[in-house]
PDB file of N, CA and C in Angstrom:
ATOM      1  N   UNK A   1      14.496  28.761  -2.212  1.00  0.00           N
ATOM      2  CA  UNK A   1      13.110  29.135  -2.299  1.00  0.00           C
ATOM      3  C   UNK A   1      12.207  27.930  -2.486  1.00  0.00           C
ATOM      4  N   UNK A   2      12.758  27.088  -3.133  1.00  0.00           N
ATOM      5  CA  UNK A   2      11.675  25.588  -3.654  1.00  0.00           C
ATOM      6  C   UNK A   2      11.420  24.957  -1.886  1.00  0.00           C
ATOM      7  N   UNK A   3      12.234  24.863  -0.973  1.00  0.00           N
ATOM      8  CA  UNK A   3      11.886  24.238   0.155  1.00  0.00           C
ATOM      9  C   UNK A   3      11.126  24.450   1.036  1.00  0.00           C
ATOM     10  N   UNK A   4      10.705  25.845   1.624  1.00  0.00           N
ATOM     11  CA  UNK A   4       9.427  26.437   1.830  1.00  0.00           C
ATOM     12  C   UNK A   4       7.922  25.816   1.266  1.00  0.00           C
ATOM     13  N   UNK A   5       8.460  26.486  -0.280  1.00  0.00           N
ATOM     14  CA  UNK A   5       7.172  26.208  -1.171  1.00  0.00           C
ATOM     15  C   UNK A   5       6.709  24.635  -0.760  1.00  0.00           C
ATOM     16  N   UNK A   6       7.814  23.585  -1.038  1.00  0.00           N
ATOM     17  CA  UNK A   6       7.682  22.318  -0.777  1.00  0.00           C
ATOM     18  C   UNK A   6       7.220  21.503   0.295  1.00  0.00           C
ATOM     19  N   UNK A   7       7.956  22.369   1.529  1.00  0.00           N
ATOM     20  CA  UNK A   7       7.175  22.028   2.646  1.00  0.00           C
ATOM     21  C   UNK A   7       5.820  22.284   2.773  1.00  0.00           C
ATOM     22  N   UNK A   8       5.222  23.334   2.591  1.00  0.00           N
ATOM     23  CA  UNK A   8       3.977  23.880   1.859  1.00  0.00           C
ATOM     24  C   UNK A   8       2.758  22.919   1.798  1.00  0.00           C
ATOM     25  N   UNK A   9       3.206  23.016   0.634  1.00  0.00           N
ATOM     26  CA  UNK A   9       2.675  21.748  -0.213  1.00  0.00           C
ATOM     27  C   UNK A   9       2.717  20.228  -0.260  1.00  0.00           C
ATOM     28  N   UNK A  10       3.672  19.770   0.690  1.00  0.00           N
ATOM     29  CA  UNK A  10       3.720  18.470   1.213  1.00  0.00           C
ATOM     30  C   UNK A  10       2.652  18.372   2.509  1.00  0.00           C
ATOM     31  N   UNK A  11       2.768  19.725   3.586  1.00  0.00           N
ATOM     32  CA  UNK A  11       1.759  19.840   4.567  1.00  0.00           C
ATOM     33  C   UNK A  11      -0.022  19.646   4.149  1.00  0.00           C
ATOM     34  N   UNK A  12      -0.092  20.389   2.933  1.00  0.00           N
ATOM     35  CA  UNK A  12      -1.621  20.454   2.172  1.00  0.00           C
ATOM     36  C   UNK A  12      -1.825  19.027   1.614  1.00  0.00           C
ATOM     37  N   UNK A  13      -0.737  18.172   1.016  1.00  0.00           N
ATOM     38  CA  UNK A  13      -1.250  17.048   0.427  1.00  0.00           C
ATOM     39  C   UNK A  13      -1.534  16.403   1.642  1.00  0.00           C
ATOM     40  N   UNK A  14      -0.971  16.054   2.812  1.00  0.00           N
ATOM     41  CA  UNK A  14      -1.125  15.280   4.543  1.00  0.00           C
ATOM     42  C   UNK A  14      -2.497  15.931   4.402  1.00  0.00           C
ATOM     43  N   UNK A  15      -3.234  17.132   4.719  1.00  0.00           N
ATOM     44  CA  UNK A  15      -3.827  17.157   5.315  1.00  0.00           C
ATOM     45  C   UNK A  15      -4.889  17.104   4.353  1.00  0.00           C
ATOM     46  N   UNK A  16      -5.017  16.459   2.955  1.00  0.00           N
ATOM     47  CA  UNK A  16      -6.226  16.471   1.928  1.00  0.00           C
ATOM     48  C   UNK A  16      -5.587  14.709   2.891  1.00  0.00           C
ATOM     49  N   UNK A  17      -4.593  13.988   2.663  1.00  0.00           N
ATOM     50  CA  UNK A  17      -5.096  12.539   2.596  1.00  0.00           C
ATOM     51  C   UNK A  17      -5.422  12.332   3.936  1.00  0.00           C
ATOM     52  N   UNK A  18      -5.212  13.287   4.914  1.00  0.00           N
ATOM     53  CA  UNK A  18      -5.925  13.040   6.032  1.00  0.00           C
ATOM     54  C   UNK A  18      -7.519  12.927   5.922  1.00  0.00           C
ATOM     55  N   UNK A  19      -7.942  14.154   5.469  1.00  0.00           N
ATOM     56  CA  UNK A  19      -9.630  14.636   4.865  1.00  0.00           C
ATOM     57  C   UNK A  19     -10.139  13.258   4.311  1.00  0.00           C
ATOM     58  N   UNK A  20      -9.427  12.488   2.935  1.00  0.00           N
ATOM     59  CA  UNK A  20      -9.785  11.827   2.299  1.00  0.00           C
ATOM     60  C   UNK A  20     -10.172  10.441   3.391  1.00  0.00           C
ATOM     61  N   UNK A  21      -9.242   9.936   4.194  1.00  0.00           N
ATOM     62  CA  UNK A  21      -9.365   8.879   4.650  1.00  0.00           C
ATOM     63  C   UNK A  21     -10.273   8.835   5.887  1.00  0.00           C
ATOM     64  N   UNK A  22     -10.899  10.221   6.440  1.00  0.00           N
ATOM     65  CA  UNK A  22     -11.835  10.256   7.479  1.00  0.00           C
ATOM     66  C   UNK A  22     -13.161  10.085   6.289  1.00  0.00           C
ATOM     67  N   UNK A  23     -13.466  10.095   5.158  1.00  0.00           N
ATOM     68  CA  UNK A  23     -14.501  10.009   4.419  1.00  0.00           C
ATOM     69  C   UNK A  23     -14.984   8.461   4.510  1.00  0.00           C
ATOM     70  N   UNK A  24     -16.229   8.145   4.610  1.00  0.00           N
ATOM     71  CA  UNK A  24     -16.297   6.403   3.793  1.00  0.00           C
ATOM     72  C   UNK A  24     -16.121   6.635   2.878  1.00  0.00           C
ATOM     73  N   UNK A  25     -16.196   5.146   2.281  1.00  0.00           N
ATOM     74  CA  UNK A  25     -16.284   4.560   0.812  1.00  0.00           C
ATOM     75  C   UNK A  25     -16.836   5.287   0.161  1.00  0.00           C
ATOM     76  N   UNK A  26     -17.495   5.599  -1.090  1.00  0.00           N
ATOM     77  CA  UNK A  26     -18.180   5.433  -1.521  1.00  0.00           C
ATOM     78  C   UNK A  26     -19.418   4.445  -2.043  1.00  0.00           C
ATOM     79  N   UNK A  27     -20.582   4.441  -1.821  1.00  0.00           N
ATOM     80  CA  UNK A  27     -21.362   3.059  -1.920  1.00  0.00           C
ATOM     81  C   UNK A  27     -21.979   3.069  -3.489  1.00  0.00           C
ATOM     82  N   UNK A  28     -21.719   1.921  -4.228  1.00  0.00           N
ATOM     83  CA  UNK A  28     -21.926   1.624  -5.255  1.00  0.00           C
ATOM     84  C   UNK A  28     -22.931   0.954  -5.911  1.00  0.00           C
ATOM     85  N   UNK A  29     -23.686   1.052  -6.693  1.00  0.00           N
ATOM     86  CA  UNK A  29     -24.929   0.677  -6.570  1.00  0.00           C
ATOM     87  C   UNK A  29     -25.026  -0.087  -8.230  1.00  0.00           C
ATOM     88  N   UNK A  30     -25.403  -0.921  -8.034  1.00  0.00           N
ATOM     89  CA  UNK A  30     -25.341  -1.691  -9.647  1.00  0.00           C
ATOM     90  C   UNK A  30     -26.761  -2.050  -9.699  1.00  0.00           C
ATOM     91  N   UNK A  31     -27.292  -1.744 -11.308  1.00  0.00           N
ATOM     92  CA  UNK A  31     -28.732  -2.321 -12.050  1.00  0.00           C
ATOM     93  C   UNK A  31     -28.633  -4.103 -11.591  1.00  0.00           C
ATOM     94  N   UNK A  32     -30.048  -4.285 -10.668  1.00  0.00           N
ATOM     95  CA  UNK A  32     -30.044  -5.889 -10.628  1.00  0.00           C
ATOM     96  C   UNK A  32     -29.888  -6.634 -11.947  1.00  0.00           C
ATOM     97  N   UNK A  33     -30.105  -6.169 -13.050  1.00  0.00           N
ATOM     98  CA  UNK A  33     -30.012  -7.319 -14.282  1.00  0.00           C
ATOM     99  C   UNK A  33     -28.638  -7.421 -14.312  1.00  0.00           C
ATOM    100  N   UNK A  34     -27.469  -6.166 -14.174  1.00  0.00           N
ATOM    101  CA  UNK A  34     -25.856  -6.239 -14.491  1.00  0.00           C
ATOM    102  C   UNK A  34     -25.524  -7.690 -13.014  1.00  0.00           C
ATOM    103  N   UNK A  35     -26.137  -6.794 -11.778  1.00  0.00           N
ATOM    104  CA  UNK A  35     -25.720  -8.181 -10.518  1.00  0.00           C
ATOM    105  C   UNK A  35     -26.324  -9.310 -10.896  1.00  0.00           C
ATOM    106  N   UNK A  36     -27.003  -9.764 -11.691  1.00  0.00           N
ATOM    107  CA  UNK A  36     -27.779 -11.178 -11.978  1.00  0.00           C
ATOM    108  C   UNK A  36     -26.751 -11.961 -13.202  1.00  0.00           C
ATOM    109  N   UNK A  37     -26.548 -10.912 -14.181  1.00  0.00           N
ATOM    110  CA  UNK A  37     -25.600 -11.385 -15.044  1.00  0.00           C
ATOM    111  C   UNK A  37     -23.777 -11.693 -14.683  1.00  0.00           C
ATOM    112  N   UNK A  38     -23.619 -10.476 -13.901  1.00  0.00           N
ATOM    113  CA  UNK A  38     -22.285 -11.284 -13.143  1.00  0.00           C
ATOM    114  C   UNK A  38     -22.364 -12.461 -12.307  1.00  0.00           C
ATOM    115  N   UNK A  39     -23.666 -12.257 -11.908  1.00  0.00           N
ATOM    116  CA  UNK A  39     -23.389 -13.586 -10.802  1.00  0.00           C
ATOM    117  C   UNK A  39     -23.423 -15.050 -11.386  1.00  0.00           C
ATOM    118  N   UNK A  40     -24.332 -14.995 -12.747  1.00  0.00           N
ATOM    119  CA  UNK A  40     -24.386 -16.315 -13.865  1.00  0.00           C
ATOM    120  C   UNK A  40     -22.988 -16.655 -14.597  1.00  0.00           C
ATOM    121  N   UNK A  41     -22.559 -15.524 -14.517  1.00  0.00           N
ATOM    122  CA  UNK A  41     -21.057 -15.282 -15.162  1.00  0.00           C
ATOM    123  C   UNK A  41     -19.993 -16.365 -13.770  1.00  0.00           C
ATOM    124  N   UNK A  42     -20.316 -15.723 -12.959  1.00  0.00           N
ATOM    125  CA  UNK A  42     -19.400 -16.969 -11.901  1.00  0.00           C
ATOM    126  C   UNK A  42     -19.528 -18.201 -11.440  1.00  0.00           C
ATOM    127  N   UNK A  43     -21.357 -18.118 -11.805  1.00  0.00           N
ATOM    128  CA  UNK A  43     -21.742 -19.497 -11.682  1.00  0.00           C
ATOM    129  C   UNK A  43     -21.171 -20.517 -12.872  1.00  0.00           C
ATOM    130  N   UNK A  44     -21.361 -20.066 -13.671  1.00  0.00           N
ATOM    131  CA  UNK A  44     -20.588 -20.504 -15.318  1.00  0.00           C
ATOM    132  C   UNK A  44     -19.295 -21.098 -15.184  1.00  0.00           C
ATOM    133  N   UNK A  45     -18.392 -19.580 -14.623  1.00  0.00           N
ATOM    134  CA  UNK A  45     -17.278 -20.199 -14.183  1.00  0.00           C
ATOM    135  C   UNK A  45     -16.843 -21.266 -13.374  1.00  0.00           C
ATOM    136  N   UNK A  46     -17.381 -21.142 -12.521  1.00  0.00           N
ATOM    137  CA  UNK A  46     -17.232 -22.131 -11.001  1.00  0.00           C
ATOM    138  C   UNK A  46     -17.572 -23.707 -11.765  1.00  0.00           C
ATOM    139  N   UNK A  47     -18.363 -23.692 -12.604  1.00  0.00           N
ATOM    140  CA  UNK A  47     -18.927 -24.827 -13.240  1.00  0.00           C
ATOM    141  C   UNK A  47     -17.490 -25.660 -13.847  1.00  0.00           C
ATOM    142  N   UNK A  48     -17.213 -25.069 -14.702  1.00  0.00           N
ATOM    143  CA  UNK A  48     -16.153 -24.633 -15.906  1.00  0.00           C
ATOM    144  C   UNK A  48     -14.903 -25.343 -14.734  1.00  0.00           C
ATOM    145  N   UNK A  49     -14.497 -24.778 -13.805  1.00  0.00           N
ATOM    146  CA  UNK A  49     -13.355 -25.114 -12.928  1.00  0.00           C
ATOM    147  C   UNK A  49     -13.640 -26.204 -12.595  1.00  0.00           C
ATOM    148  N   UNK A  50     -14.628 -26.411 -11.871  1.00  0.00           N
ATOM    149  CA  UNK A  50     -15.288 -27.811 -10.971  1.00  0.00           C
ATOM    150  C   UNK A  50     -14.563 -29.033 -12.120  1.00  0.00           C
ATOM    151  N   UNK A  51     -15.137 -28.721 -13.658  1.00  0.00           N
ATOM    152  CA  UNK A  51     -15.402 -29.702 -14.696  1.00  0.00           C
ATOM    153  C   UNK A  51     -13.255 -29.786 -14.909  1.00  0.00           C
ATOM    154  N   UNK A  52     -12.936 -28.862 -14.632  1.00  0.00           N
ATOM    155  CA  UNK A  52     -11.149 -29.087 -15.651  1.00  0.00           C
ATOM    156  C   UNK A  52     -11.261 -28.134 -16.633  1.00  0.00           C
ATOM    157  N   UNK A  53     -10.150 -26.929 -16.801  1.00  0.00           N
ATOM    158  CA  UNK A  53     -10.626 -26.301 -18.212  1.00  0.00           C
ATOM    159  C   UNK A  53      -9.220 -27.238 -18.200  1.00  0.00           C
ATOM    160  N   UNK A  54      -9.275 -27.182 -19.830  1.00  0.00           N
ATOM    161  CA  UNK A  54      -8.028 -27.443 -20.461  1.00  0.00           C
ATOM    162  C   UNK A  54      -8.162 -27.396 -21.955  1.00  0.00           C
ATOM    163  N   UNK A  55      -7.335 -27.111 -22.894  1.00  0.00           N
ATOM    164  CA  UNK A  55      -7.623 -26.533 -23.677  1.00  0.00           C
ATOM    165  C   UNK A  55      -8.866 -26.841 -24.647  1.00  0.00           C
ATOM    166  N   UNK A  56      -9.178 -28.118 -24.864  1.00  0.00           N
ATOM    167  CA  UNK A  56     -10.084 -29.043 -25.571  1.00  0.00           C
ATOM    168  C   UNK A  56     -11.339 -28.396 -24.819  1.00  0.00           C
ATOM    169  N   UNK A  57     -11.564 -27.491 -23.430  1.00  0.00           N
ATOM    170  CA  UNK A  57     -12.586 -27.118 -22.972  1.00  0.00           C
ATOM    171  C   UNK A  57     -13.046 -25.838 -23.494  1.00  0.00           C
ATOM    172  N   UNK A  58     -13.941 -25.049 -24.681  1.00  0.00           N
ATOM    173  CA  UNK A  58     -14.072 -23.951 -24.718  1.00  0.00           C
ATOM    174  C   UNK A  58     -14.543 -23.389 -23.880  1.00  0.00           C
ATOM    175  N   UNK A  59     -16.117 -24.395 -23.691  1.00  0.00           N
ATOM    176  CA  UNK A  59     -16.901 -23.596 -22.271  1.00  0.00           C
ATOM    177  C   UNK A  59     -16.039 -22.790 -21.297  1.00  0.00           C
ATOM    178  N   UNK A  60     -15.204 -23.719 -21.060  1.00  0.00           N
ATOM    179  CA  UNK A  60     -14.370 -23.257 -19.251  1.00  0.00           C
ATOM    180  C   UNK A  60     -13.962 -21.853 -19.964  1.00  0.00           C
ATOM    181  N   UNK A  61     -12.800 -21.999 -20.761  1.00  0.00           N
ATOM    182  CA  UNK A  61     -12.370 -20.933 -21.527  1.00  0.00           C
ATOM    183  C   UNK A  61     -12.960 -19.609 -21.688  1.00  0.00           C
ATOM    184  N   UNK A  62     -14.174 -19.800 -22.121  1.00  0.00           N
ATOM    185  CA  UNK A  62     -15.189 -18.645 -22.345  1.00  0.00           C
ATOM    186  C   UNK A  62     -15.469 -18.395 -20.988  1.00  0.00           C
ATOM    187  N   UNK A  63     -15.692 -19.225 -20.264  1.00  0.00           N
ATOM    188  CA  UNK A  63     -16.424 -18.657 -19.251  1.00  0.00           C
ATOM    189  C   UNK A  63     -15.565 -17.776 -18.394  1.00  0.00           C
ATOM    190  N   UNK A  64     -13.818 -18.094 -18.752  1.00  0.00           N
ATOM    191  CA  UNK A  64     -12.927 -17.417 -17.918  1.00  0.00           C
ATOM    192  C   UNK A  64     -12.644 -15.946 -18.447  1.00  0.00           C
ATOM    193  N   UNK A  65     -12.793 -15.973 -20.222  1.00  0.00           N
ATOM    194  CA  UNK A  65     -12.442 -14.972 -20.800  1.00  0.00           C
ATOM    195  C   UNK A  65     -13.865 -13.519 -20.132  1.00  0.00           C
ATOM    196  N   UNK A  66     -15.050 -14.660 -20.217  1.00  0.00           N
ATOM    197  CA  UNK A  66     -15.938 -13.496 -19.994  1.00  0.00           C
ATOM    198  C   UNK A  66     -15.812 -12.909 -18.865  1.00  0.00           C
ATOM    199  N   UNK A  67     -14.940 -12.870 -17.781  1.00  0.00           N
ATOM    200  CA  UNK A  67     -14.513 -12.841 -16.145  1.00  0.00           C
ATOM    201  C   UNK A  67     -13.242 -11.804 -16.096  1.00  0.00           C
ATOM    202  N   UNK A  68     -12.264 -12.122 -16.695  1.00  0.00           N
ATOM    203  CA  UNK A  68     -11.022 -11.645 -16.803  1.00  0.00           C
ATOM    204  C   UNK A  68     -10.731 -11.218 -17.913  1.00  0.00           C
ATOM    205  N   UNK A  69     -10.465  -9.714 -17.528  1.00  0.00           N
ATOM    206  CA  UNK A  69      -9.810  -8.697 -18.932  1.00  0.00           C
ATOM    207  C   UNK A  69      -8.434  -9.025 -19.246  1.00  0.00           C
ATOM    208  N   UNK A  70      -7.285  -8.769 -17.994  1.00  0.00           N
ATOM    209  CA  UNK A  70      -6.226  -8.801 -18.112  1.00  0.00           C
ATOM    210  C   UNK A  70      -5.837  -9.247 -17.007  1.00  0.00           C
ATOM    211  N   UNK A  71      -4.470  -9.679 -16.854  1.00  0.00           N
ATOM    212  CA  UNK A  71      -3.645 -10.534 -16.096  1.00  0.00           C
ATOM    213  C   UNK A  71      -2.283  -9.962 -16.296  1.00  0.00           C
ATOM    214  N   UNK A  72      -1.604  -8.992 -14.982  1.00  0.00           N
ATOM    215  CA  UNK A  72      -0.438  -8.301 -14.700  1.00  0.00           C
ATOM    216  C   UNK A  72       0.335  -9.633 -13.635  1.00  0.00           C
ATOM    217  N   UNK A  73       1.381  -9.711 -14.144  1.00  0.00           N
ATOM    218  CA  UNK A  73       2.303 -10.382 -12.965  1.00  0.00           C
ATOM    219  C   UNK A  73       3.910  -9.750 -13.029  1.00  0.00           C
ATOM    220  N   UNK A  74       3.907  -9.192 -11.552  1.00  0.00           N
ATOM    221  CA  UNK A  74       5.325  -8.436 -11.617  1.00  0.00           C
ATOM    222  C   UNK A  74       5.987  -8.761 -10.012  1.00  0.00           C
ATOM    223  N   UNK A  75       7.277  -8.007 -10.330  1.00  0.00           N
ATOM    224  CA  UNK A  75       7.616  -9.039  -8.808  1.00  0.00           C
ATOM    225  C   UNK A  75       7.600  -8.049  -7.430  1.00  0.00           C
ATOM    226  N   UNK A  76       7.439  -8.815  -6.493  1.00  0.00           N
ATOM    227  CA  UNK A  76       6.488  -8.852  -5.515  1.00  0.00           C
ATOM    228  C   UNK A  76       7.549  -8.228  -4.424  1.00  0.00           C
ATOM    229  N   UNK A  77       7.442  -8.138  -3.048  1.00  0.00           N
ATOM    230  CA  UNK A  77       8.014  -7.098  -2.231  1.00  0.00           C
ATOM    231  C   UNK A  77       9.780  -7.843  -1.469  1.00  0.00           C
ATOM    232  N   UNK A  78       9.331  -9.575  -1.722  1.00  0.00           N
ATOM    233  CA  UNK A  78      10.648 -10.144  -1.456  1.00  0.00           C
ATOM    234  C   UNK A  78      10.931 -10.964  -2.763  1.00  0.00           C
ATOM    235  N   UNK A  79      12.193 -11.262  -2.828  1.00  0.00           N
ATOM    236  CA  UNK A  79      13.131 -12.206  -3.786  1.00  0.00           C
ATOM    237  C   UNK A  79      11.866 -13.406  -4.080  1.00  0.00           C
ATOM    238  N   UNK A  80      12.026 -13.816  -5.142  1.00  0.00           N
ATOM    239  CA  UNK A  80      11.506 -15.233  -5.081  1.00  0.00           C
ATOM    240  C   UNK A  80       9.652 -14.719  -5.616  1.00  0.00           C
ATOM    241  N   UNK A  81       9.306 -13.793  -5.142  1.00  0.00           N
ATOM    242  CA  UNK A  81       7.654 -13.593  -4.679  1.00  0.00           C
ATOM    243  C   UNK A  81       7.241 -12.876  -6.124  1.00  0.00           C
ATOM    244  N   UNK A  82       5.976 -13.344  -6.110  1.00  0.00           N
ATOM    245  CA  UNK A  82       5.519 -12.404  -7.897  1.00  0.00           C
ATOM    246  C   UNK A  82       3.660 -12.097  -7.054  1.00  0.00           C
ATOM    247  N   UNK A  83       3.337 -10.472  -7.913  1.00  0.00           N
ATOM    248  CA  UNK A  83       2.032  -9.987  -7.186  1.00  0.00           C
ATOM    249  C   UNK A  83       1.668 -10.429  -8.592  1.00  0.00           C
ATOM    250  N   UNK A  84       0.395 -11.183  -8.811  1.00  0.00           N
ATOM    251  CA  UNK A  84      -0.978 -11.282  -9.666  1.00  0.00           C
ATOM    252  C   UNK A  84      -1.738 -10.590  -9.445  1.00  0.00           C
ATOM    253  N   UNK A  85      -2.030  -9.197 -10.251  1.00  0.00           N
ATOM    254  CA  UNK A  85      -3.323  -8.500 -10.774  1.00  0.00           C
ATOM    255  C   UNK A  85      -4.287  -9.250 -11.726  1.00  0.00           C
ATOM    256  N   UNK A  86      -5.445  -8.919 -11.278  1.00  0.00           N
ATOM    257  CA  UNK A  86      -6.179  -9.617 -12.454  1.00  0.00           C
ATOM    258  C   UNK A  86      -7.476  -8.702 -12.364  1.00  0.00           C
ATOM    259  N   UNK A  87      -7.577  -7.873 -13.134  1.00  0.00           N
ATOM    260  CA  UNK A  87      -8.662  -6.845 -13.764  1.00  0.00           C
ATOM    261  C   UNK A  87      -9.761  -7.635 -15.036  1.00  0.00           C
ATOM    262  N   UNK A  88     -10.390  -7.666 -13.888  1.00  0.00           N
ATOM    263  CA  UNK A  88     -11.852  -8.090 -14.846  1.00  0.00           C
ATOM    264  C   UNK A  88     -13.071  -6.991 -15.317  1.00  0.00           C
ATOM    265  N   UNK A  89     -14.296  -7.677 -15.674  1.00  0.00           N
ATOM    266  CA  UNK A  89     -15.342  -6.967 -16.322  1.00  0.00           C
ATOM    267  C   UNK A  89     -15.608  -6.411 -15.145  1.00  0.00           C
ATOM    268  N   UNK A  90     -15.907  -6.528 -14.359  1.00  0.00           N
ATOM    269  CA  UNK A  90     -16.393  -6.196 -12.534  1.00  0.00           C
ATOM    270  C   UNK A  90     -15.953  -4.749 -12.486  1.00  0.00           C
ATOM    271  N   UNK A  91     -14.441  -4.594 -12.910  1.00  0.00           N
ATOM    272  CA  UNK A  91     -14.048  -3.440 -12.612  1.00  0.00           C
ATOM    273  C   UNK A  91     -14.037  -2.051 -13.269  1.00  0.00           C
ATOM    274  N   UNK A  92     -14.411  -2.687 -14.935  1.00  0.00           N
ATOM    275  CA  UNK A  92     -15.437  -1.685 -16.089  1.00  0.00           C
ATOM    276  C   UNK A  92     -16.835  -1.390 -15.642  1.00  0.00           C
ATOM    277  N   UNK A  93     -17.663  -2.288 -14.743  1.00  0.00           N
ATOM    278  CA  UNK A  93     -18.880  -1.858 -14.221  1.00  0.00           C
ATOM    279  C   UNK A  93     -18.884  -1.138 -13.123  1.00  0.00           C
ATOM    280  N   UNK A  94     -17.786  -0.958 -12.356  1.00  0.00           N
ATOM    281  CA  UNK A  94     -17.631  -0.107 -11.385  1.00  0.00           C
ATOM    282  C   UNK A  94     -16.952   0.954 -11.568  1.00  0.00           C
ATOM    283  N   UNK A  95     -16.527   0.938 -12.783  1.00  0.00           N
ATOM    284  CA  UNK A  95     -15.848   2.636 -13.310  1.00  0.00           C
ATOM    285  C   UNK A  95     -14.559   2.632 -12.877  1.00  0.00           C
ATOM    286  N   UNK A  96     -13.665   1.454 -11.927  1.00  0.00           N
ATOM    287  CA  UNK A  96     -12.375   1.207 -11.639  1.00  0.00           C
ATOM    288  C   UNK A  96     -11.165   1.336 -12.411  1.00  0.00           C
ATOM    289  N   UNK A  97     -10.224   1.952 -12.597  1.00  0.00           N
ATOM    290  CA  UNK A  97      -9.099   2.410 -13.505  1.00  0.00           C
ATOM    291  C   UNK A  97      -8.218   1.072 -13.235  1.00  0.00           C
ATOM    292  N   UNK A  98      -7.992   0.606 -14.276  1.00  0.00           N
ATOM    293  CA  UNK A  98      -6.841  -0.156 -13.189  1.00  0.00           C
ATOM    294  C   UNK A  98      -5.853   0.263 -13.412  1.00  0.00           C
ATOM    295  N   UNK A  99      -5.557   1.299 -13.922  1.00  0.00           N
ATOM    296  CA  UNK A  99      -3.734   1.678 -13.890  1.00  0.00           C
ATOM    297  C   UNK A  99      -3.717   2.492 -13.035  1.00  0.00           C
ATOM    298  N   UNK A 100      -4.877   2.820 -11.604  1.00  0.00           N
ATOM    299  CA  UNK A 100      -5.244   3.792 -11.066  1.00  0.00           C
ATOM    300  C   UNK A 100      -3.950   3.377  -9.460  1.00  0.00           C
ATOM    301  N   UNK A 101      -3.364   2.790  -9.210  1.00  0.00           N
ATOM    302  CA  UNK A 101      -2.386   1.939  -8.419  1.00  0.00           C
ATOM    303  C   UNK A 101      -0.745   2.208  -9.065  1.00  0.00           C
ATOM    304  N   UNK A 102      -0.343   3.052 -10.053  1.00  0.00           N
ATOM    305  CA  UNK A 102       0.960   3.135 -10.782  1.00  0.00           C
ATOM    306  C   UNK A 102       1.240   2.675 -11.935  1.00  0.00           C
ATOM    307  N   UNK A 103       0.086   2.011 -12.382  1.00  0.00           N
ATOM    308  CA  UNK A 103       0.166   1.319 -13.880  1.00  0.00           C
ATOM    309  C   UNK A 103       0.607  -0.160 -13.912  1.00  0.00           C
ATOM    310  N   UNK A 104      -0.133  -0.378 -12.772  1.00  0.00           N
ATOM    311  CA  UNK A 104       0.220  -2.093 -12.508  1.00  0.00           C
ATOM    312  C   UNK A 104      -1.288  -2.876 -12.286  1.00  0.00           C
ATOM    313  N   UNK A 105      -1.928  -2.075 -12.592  1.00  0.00           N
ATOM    314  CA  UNK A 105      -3.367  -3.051 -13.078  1.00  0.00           C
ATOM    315  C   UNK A 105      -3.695  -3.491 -11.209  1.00  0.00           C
ATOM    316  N   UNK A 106      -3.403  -2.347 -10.376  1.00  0.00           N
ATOM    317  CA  UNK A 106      -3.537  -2.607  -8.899  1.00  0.00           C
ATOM    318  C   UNK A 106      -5.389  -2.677  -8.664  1.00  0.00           C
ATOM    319  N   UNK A 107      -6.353  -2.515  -9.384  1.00  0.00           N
ATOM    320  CA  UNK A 107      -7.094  -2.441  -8.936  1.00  0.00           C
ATOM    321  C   UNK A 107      -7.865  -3.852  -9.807  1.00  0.00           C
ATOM    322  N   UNK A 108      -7.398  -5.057  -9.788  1.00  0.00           N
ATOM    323  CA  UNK A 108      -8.001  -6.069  -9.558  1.00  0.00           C
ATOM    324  C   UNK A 108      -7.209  -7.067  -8.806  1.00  0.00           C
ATOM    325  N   UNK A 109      -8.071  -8.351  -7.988  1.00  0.00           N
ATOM    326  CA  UNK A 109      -7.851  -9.164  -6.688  1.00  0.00           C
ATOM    327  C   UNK A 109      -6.428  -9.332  -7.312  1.00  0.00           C
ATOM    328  N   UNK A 110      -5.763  -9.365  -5.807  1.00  0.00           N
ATOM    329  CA  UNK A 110      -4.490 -10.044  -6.180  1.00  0.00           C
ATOM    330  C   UNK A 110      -4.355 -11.284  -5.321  1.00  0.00           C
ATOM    331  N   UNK A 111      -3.476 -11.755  -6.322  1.00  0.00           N
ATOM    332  CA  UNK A 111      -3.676 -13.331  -5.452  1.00  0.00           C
ATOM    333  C   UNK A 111      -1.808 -13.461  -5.047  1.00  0.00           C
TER     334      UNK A 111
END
């Protein structure tokens, strides 16, 4: 009896992620003072890098902490390879989950 049902219901989830992926994006819209303050926030940073952080540097430091929440590194799709998540403030202003990917912090840049 479960295989019916299953087929079922495997057919309805296809045809919601079909639905879902004919949709756009959603477009996101941020207060210019939040886009003015992130963008000083990278200018800061970029500064901070240009200069060397190293530890004797707080500036750089701060300027990285104020950028980056967390930092996931797990291993990657071949031997040898590691994926970097890195979930920043960016992604609290956009309402972004990051455990929203399996609980691997998939929804910041990976490098």
């Amino acid at each position: 009896m479960l295989g019916p049902r299953a087929t079922a219901l495997d057919g309805e989830r296809r045809e919601l992620e079909a639905a879902l992926a004919e949709q756009p994006a959603p477009v996101i819209a941020l207060h210019p003072r939040t886009l003015a303050r992130y963008e000083a926030q990278l200018l800061r940073l970029q500064a901070a890098l240009a200069k060397g952080l190293s530890a004797a540097d707080p500036e750089g430091m701060a300027a990285l902490r104020d950028l980056v929440q967390t930092v996931t590194v797990h291993p990657g799709a071949k031997p040898g390879l590691v994926v970097v998540d890195i979930s920043g403030r960016l992604n609290a202003l956009l309402g972004l989950d990051p455990f929203a990917h399996g609980g691997n912090g998939g929804s910041g840049g990976r490098i």
